[in-house]
N, C-alpha and C. Protein backbone atom coordinates (compact mmCIF):
# COMPACT_ATOMS: atom_id res chain seq x y z
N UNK A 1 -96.74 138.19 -138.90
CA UNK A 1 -96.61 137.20 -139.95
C UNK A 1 -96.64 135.82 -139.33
N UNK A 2 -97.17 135.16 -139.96
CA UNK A 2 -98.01 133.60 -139.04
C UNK A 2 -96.98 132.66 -140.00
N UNK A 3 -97.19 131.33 -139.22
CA UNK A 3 -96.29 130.07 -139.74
C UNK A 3 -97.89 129.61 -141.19
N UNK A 4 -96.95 129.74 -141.97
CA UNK A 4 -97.52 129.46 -143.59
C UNK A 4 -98.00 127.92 -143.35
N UNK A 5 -97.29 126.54 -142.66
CA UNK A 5 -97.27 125.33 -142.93
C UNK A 5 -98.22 124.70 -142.67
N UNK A 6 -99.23 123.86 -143.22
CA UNK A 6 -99.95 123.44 -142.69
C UNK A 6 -100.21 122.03 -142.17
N UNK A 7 -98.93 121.10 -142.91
CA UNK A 7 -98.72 119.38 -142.35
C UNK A 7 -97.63 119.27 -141.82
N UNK A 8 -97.32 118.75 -141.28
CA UNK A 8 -96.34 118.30 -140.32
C UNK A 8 -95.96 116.76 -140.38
N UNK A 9 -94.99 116.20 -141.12
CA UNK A 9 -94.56 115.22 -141.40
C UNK A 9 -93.33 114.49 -139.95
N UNK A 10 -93.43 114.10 -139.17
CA UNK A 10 -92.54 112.61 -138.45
C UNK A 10 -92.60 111.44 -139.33
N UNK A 11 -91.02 110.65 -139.98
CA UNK A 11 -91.35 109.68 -140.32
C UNK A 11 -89.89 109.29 -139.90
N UNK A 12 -90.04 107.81 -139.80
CA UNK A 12 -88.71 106.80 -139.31
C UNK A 12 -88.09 106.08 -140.85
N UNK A 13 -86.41 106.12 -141.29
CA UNK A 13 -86.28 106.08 -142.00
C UNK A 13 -85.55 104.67 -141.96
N UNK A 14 -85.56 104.11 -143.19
CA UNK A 14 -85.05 102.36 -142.97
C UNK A 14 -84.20 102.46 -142.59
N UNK A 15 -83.03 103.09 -142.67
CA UNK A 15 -81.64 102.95 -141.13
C UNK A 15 -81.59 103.30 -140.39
N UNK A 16 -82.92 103.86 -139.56
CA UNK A 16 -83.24 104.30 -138.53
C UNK A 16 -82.81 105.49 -138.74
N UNK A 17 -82.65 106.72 -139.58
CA UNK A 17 -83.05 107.95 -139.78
C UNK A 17 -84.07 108.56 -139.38
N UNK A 18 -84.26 109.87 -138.61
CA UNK A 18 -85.64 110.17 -138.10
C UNK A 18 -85.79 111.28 -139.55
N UNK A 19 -87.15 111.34 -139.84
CA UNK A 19 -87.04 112.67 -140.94
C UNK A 19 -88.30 113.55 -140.04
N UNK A 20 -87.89 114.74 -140.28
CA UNK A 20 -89.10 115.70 -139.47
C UNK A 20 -89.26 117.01 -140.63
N UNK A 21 -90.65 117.17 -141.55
CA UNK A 21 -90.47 118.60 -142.41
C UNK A 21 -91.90 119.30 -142.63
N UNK A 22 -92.26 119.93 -143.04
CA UNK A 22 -93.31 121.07 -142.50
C UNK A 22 -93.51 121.24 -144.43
N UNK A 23 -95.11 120.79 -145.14
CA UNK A 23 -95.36 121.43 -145.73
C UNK A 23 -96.47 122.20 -145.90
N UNK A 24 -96.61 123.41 -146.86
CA UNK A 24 -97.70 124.36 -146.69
C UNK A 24 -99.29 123.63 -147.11
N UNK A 25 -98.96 122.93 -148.36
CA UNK A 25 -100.17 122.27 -148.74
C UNK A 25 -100.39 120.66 -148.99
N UNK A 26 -101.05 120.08 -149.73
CA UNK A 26 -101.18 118.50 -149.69
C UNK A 26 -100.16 118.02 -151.29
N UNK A 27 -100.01 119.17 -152.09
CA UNK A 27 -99.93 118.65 -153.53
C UNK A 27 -98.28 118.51 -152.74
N UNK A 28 -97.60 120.02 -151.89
CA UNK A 28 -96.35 119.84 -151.49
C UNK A 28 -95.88 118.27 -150.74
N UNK A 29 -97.06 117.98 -149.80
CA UNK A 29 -96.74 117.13 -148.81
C UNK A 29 -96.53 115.28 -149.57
N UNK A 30 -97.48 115.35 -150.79
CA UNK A 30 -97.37 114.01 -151.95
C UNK A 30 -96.12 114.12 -152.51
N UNK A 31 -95.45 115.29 -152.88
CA UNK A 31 -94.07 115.33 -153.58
C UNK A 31 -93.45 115.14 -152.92
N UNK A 32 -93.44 115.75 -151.35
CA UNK A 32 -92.51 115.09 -150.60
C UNK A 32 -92.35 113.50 -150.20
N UNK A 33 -93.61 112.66 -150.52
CA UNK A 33 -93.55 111.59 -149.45
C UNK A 33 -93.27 110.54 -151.01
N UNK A 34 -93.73 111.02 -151.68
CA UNK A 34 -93.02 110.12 -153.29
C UNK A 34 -91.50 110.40 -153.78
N UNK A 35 -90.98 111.56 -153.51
CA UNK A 35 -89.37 111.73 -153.25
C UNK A 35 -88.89 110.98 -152.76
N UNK A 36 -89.47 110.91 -151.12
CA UNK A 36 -88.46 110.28 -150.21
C UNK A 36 -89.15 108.88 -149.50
N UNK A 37 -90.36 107.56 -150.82
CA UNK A 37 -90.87 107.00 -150.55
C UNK A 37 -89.88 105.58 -150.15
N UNK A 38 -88.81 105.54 -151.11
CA UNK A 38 -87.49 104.36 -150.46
C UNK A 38 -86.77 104.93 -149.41
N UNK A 39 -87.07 105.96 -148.69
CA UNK A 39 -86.12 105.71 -147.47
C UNK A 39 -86.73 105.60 -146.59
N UNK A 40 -87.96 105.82 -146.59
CA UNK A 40 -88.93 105.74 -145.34
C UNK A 40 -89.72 104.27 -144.87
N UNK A 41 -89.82 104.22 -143.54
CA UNK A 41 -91.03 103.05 -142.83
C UNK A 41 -92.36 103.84 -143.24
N UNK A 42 -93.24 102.89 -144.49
CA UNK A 42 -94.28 103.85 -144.43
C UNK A 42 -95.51 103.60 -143.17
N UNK A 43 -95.10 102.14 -142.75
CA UNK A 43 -95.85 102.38 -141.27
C UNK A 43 -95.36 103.14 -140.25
N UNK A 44 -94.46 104.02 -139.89
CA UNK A 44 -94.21 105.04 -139.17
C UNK A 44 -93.84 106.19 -139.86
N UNK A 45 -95.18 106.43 -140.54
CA UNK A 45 -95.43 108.22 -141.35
C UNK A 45 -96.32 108.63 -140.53
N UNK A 46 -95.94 109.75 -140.18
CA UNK A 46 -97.24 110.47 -138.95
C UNK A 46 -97.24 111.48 -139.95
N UNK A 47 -98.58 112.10 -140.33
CA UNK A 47 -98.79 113.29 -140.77
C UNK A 47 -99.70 114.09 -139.92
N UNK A 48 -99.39 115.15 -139.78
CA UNK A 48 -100.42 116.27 -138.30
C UNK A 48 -100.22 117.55 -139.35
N UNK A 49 -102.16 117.43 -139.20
CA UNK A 49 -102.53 118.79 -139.83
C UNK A 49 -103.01 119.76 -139.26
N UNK A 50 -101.79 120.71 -139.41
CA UNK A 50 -102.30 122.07 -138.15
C UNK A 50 -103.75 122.65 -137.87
N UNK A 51 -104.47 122.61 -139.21
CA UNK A 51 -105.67 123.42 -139.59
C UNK A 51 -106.86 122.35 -139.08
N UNK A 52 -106.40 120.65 -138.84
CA UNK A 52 -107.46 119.90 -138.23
C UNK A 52 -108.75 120.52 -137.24
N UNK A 53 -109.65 120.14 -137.32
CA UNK A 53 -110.99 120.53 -136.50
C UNK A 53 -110.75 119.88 -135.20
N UNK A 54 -110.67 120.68 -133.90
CA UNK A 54 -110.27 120.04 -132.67
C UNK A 54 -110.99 118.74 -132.16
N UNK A 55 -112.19 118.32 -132.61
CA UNK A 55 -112.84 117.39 -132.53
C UNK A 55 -112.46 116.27 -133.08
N UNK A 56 -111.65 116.49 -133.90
CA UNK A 56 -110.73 115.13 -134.59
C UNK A 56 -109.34 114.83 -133.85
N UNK A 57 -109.09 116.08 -133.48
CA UNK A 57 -108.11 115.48 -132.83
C UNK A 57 -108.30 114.76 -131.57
N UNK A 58 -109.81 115.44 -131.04
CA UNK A 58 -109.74 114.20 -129.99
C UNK A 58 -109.54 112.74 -130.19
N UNK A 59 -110.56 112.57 -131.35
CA UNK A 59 -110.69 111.39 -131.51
C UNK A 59 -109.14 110.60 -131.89
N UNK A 60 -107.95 110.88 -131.94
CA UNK A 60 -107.13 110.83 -132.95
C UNK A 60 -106.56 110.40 -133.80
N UNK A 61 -107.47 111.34 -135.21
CA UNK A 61 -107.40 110.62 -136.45
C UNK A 61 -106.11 111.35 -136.99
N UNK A 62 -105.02 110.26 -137.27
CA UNK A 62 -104.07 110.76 -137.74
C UNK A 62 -103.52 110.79 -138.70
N UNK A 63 -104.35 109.46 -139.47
CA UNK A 63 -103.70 109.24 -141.23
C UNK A 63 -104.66 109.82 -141.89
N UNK A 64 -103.95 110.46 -142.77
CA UNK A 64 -104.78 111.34 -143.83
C UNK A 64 -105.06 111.23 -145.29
N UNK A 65 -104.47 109.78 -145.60
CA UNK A 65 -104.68 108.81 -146.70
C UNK A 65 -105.72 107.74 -146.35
């Protein structure tokens, strides 16, 4: 049985809260980031998508908006 998740959220929170959470799809990963859009630096939202094409990650493209 394999890890279901496919984004991977790091974000820095305005009192310096770190948040770190794992969702399976994109509709999950928008509910999450509009939930928790006042506590977060949205210039330090990293989103990493497991399923990325390794060729992108060379390059590294990391925002997915």
């Amino acid at each position: 049985m394999g890890n279901t998740c496919r984004y991977v959220v790091n974000a820095l929170g305005k009192g310096g809260e770190t948040y770190y959470t794992q969702c399976k799809d994109k509709h999950e990963l928008k509910k999450w980031i509009s939930d928790n859009q006042e506590k977060l630096v949205m210039n330090e939202l990293i989103i990493t998508d497991k399923n990325q094409n390794p060729l992108l990650k060379l390059f590294g493209l990391k925002k997915l908006f």
